[in-house]
C-alpha atoms as a PDB file:
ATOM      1  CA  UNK A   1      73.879  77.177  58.651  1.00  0.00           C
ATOM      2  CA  UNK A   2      77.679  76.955  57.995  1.00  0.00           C
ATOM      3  CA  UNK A   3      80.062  75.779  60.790  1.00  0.00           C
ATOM      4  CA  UNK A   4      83.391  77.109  61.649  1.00  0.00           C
ATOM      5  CA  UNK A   5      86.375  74.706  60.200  1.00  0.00           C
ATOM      6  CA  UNK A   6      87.700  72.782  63.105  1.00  0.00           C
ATOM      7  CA  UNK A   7      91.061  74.018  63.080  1.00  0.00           C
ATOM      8  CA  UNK A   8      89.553  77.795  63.599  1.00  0.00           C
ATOM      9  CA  UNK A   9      87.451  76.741  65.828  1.00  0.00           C
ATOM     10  CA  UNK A  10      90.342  75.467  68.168  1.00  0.00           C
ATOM     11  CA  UNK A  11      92.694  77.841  67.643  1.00  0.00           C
ATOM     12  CA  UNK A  12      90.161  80.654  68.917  1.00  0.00           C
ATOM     13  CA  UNK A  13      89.451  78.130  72.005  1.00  0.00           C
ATOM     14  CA  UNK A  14      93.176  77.898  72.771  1.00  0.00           C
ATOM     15  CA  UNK A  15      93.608  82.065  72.920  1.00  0.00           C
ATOM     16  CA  UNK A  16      90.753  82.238  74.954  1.00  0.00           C
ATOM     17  CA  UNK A  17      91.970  79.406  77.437  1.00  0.00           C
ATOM     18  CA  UNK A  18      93.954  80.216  80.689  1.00  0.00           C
ATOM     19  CA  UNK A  19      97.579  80.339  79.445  1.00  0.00           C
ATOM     20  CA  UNK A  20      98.776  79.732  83.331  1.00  0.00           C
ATOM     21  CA  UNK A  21      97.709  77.511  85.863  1.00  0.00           C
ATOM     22  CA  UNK A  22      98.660  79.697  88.310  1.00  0.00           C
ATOM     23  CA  UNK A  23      99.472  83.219  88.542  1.00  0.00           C
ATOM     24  CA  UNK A  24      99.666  85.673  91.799  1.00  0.00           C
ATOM     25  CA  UNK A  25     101.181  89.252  92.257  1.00  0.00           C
ATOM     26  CA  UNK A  26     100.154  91.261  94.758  1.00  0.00           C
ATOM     27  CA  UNK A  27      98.173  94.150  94.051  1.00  0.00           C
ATOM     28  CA  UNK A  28      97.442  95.169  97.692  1.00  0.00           C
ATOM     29  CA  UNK A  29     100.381  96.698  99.766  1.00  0.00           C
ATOM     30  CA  UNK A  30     100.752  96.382 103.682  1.00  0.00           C
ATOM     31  CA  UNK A  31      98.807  93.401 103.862  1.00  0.00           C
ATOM     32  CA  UNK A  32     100.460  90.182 106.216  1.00  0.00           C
ATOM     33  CA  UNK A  33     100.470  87.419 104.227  1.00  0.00           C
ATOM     34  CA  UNK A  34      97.445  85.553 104.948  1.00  0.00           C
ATOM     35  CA  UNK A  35      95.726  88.520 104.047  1.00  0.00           C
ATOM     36  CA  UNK A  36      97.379  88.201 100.526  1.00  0.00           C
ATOM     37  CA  UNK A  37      96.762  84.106 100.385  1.00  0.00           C
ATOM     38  CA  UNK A  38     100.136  83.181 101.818  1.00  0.00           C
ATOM     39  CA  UNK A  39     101.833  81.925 104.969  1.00  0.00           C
ATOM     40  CA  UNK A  40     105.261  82.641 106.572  1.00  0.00           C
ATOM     41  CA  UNK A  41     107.565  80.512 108.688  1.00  0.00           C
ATOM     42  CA  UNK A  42     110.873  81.484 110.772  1.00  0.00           C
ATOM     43  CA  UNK A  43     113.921  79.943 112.001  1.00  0.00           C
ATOM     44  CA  UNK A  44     114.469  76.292 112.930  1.00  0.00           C
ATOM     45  CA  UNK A  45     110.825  75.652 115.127  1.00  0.00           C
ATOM     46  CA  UNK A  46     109.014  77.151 112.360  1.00  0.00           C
ATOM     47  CA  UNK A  47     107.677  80.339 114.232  1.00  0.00           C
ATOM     48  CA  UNK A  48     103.963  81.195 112.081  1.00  0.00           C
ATOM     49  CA  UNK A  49     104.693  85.052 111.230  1.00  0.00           C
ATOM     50  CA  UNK A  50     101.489  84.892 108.377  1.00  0.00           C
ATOM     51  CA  UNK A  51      99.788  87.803 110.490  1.00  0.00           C
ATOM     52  CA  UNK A  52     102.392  89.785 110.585  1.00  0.00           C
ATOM     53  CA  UNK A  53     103.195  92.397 108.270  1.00  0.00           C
ATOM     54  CA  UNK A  54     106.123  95.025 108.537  1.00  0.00           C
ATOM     55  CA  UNK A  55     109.939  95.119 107.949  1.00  0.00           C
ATOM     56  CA  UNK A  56     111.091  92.871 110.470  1.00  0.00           C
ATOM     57  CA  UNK A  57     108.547  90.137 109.589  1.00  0.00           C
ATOM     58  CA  UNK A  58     107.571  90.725 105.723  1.00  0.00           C
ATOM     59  CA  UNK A  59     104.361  90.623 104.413  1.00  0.00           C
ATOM     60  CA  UNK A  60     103.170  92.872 101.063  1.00  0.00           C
ATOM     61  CA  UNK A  61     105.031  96.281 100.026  1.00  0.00           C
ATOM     62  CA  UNK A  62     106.059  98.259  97.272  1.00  0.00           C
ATOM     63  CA  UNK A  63     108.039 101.079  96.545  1.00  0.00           C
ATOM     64  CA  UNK A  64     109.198 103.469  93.684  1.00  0.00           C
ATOM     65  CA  UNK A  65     112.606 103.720  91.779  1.00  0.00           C
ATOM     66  CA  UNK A  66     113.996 100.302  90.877  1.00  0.00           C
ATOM     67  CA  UNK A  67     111.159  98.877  92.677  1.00  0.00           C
ATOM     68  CA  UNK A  68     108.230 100.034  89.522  1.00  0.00           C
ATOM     69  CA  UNK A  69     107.622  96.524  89.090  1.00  0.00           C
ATOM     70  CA  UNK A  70     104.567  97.086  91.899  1.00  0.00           C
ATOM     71  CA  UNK A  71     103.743  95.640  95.045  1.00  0.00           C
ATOM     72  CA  UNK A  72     105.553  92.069  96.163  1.00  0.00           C
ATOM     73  CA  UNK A  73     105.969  90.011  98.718  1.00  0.00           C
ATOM     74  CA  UNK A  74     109.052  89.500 101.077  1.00  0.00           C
ATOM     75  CA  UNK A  75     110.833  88.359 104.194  1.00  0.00           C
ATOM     76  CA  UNK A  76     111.605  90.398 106.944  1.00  0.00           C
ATOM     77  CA  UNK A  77     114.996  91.218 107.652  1.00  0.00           C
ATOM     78  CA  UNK A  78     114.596  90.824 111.326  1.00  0.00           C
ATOM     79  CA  UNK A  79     115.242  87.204 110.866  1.00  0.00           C
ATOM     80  CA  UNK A  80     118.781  87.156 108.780  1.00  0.00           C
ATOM     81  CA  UNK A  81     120.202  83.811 110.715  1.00  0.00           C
ATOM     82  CA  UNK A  82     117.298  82.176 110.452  1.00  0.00           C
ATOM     83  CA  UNK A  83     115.721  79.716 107.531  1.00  0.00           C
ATOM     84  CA  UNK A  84     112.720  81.400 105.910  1.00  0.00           C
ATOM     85  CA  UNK A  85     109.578  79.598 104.408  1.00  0.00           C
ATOM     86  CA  UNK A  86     107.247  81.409 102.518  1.00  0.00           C
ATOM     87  CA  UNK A  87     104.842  79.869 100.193  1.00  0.00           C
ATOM     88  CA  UNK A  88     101.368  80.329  98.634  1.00  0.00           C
ATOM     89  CA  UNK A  89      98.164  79.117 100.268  1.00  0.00           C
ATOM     90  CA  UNK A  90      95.905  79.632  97.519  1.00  0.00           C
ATOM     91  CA  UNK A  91      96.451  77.155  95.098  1.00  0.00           C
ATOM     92  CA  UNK A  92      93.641  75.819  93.117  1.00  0.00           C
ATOM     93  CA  UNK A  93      91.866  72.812  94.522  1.00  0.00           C
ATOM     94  CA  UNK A  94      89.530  70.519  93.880  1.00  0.00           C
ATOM     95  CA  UNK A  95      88.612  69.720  90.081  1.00  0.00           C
ATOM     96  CA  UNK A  96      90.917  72.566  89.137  1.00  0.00           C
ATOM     97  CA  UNK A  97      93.864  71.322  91.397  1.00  0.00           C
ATOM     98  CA  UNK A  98      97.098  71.681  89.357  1.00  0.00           C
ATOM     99  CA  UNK A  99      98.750  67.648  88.990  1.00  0.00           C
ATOM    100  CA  UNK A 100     102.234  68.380  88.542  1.00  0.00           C
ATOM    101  CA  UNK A 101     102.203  66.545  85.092  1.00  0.00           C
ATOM    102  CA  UNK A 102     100.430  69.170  83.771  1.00  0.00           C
ATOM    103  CA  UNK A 103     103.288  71.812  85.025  1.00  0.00           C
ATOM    104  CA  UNK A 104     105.892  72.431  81.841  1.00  0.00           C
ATOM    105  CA  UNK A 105     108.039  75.714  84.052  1.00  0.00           C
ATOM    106  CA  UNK A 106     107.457  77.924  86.841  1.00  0.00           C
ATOM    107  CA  UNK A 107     108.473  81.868  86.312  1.00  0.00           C
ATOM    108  CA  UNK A 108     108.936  83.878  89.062  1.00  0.00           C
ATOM    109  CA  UNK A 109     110.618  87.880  89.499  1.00  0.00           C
ATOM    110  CA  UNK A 110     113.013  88.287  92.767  1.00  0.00           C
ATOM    111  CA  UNK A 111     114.950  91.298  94.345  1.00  0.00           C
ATOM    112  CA  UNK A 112     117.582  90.804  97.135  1.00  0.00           C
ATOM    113  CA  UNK A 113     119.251  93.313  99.539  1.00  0.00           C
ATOM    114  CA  UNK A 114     122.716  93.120  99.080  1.00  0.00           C
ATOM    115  CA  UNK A 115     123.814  90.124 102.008  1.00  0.00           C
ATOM    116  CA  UNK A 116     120.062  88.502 101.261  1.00  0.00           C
ATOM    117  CA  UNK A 117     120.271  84.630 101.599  1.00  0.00           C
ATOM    118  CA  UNK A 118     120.130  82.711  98.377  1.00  0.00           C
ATOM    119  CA  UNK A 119     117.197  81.383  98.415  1.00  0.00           C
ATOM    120  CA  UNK A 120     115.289  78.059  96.591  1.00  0.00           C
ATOM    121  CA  UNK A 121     111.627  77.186  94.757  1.00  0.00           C
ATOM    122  CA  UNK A 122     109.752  74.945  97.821  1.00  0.00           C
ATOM    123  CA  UNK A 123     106.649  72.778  96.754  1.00  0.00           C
ATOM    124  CA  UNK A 124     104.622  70.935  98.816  1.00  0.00           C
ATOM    125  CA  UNK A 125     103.054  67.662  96.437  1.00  0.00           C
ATOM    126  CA  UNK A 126     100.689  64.755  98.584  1.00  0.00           C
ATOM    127  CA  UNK A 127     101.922  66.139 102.148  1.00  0.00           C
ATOM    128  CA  UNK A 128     105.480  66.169 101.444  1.00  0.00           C
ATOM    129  CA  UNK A 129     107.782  69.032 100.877  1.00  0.00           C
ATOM    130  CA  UNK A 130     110.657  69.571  98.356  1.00  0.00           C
ATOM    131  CA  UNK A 131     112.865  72.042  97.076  1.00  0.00           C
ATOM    132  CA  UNK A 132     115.073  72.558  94.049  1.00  0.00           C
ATOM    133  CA  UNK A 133     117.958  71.614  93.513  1.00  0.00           C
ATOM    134  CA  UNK A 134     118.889  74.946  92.031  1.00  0.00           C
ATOM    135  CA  UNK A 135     119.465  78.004  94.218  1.00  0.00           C
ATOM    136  CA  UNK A 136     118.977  81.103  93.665  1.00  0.00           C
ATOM    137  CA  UNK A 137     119.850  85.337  94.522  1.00  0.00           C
ATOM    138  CA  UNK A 138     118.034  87.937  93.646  1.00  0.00           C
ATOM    139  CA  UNK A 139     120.722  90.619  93.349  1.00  0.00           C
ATOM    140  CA  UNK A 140     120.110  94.125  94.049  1.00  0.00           C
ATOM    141  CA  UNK A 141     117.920  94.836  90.864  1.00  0.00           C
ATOM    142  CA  UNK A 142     114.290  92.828  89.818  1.00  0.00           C
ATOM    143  CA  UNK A 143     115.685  89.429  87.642  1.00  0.00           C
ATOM    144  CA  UNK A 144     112.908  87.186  86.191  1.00  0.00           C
ATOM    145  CA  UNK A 145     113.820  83.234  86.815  1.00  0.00           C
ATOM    146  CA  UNK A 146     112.471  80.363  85.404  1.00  0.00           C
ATOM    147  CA  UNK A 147     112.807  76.780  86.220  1.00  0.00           C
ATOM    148  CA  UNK A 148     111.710  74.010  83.797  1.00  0.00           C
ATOM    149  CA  UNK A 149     109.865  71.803  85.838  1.00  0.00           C
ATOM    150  CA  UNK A 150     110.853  68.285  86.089  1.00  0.00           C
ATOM    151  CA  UNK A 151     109.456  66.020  88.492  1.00  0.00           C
ATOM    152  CA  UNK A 152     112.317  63.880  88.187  1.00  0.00           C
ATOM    153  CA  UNK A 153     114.120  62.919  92.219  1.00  0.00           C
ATOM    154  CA  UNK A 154     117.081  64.212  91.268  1.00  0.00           C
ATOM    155  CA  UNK A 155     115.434  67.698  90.541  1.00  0.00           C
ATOM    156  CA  UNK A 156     114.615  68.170  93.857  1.00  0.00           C
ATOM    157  CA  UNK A 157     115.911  67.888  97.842  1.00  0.00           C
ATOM    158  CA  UNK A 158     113.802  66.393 100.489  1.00  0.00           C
ATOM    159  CA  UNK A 159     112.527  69.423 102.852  1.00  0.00           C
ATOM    160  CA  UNK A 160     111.670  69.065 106.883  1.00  0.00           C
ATOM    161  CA  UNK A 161     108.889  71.608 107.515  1.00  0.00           C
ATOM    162  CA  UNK A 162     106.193  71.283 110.099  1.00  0.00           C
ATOM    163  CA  UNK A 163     104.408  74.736 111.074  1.00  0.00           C
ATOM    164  CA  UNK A 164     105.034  75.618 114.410  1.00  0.00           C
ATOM    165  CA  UNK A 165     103.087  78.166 116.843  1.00  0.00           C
ATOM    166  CA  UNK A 166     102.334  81.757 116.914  1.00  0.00           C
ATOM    167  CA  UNK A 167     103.892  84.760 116.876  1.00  0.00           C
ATOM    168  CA  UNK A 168     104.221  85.272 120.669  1.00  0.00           C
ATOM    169  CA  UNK A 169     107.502  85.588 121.251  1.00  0.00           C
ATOM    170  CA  UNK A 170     109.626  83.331 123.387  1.00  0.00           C
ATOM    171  CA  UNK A 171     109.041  79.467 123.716  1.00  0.00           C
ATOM    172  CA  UNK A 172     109.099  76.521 122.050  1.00  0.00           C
ATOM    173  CA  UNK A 173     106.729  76.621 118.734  1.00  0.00           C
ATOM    174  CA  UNK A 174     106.969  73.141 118.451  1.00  0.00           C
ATOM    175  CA  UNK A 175     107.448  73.593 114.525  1.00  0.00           C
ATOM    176  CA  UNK A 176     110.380  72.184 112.326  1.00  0.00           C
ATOM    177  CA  UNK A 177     111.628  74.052 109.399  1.00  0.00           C
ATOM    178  CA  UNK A 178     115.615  72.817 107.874  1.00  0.00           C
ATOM    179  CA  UNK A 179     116.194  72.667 104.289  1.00  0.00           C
ATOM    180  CA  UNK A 180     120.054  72.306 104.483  1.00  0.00           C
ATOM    181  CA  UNK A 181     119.654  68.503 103.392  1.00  0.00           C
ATOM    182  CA  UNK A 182     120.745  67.014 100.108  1.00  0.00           C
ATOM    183  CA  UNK A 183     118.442  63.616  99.840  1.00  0.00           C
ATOM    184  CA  UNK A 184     116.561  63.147  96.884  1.00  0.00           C
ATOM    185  CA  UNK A 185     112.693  61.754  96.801  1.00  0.00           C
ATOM    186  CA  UNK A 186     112.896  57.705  96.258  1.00  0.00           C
ATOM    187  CA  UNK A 187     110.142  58.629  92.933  1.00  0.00           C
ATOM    188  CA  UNK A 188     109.434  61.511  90.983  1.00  0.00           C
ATOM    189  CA  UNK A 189     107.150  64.258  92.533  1.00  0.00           C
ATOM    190  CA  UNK A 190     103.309  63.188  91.557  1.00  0.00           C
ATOM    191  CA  UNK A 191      99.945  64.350  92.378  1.00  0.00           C
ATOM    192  CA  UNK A 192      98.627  67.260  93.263  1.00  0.00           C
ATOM    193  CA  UNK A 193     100.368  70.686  93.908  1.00  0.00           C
ATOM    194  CA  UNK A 194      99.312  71.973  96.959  1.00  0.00           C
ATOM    195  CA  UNK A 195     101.891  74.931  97.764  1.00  0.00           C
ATOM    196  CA  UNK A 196     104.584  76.962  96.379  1.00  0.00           C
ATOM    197  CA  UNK A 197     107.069  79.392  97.383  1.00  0.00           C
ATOM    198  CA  UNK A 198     110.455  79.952  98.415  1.00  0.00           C
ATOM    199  CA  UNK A 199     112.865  78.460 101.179  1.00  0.00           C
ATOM    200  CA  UNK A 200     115.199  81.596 101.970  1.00  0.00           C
ATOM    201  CA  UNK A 201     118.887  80.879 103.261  1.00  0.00           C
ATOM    202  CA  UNK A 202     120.211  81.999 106.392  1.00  0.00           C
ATOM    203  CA  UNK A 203     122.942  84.084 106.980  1.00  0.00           C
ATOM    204  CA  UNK A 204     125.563  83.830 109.145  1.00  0.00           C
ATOM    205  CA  UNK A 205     126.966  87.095 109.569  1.00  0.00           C
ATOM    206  CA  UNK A 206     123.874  88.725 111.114  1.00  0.00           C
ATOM    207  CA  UNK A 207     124.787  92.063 109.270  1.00  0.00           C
ATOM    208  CA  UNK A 208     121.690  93.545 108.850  1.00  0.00           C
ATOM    209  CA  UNK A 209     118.780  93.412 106.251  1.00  0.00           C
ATOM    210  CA  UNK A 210     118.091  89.957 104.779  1.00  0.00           C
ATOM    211  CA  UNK A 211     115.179  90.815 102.872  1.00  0.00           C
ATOM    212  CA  UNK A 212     113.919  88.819  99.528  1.00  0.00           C
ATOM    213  CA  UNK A 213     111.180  90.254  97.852  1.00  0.00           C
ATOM    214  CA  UNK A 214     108.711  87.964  95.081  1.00  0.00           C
ATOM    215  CA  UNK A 215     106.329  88.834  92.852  1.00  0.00           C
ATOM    216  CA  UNK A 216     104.589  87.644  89.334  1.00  0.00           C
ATOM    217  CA  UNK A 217     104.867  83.780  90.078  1.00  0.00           C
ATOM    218  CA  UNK A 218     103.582  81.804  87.223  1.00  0.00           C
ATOM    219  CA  UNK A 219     102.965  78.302  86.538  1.00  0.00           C
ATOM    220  CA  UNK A 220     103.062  77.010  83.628  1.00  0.00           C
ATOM    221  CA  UNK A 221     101.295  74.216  81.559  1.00  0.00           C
ATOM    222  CA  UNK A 222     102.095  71.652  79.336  1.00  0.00           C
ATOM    223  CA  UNK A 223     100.756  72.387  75.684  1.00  0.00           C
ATOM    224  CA  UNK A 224      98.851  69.452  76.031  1.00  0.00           C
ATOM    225  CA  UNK A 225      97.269  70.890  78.930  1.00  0.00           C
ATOM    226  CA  UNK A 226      96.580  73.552  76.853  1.00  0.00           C
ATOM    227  CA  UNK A 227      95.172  71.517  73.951  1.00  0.00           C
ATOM    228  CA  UNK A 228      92.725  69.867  76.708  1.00  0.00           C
ATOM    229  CA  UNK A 229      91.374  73.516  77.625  1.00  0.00           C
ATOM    230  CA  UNK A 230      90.558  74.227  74.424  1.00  0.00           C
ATOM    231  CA  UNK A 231      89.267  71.116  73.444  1.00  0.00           C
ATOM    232  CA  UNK A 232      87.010  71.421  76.391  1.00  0.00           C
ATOM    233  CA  UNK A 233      85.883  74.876  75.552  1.00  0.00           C
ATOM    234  CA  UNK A 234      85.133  73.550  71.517  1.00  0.00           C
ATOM    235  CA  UNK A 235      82.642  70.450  73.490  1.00  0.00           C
ATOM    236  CA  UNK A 236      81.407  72.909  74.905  1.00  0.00           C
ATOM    237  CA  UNK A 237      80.574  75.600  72.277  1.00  0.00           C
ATOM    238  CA  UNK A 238      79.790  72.117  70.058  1.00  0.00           C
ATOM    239  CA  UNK A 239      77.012  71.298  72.531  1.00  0.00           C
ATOM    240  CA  UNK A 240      75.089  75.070  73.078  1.00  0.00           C
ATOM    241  CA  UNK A 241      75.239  75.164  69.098  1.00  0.00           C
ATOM    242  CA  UNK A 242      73.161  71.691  69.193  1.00  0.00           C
ATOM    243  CA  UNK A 243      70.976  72.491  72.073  1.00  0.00           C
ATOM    244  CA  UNK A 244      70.009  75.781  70.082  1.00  0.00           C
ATOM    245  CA  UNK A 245      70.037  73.967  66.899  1.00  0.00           C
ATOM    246  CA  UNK A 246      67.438  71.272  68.298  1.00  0.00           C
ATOM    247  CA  UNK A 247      64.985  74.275  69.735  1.00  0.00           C
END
């Protein structure tokens, strides 16, 4: 019985591994965003608007014309003076957690209305929150970012977010969300990612539609993460050809 040469071997392991860590669009339209694996905060007490899903509040939607890239997410544009938190809740945990060593860029596709805030990538790594350094606008047409992931403090701003109550309106939600401050982390960002998504800008004029809409957000991994996979998958195939080969 001939084997495979090595190198073949791990070549066709590393086009059959996962070439994202992470990856989420949103196939389903008119869904709130815990129904599409996501949660939603408002203004400065962090109102929870993750059940919610309709123009003033966000949630999933799509439509045609300049919109054919598909369904997305996106903030309401009932809230245009208020800061904006929406992130994903369905990262992968456990022994597939993503450690954000193993995280080479993040790609992401945004649309703004024309006065929508600028807006900035949020992560949330070992309880704390962060966002980048770079800002961003989505302009009136679909533009595909990407940020090169560096763990590094000076990447990244210290964020205040604590989730706040429900949706009922009036009252205190008890909440905190305020990412207007420029402090760096003491270390670089390390451990596990637990969230991602976007810290949207509020606007002062209160003219209308603030709406950001987000879809195809990637993560990507370090070629040596990559390397790993497939290495895995050769052990793998390597063991089920010795277990057959012992029968």
């Amino acid at each position: 019985m001939k084997y495979t040469p090595l190198l073949i071997v791990l070549a066709l392991f590393a086009t059959q591994a996962p070439a994202h860590l992470y990856f989420e669009t949103f196939p389903v339209e008119s869904q709130t965003p815990n129904e599409a694996g996501w949660k939603s905060y408002t203004g400065s007490t962090a109102q929870d608007l993750s059940d919610e899903a309709n123009g003033t509040d966000g949630g999933t939607w799509i439509t045609t014309g300049s919109d054919a890239i598909g369904s997305y997410i996106f903030e309401g544009n009932g809230w245009t003076e208020q800061p904006n938190l929406i992130f994903a809740n369905n990262l992968p945990s456990g022994s597939s957690s993503i450690n954000v060593s193993d995280i080479t860029e993040i790609t992401f596709h945004s649309r703004g209305d024309g006065n929508a805030g600028d807006f900035y990538l949020t992560v949330e790594v070992g309880g704390s929150w962060y966002r980048s350094t770079v800002g961003y606008n989505g302009g009136p047409e679909w533009m595909e970012h990407t940020l090169m992931f560096n763990p590094g403090p000076a990447n990244w701003y210290a964020m205040d977010f604590t989730a706040g109550g429900t949706t009922a309106s009036g009252g205190d939600y008890g909440g905190n969300l305020y990412f207007g401050g420029t402090t760096n982390p003491s270390s670089a960002l390390s451990g596990t990612l637990n969230h991602l998504g976007f810290a949207i800008d509020p606007q002062t004029a209160g003219t209308g539609s603030a709406n950001q809409r987000f879809d195809e957000i990637t993560v990507m991994p370090e070629p040596s993460s990559l390397l790993l996979m497939a290495t895995t998958g050769l052990a793998a195939f390597g063991l089920a050809a010795w277990r057959r080969k012992t029968r």
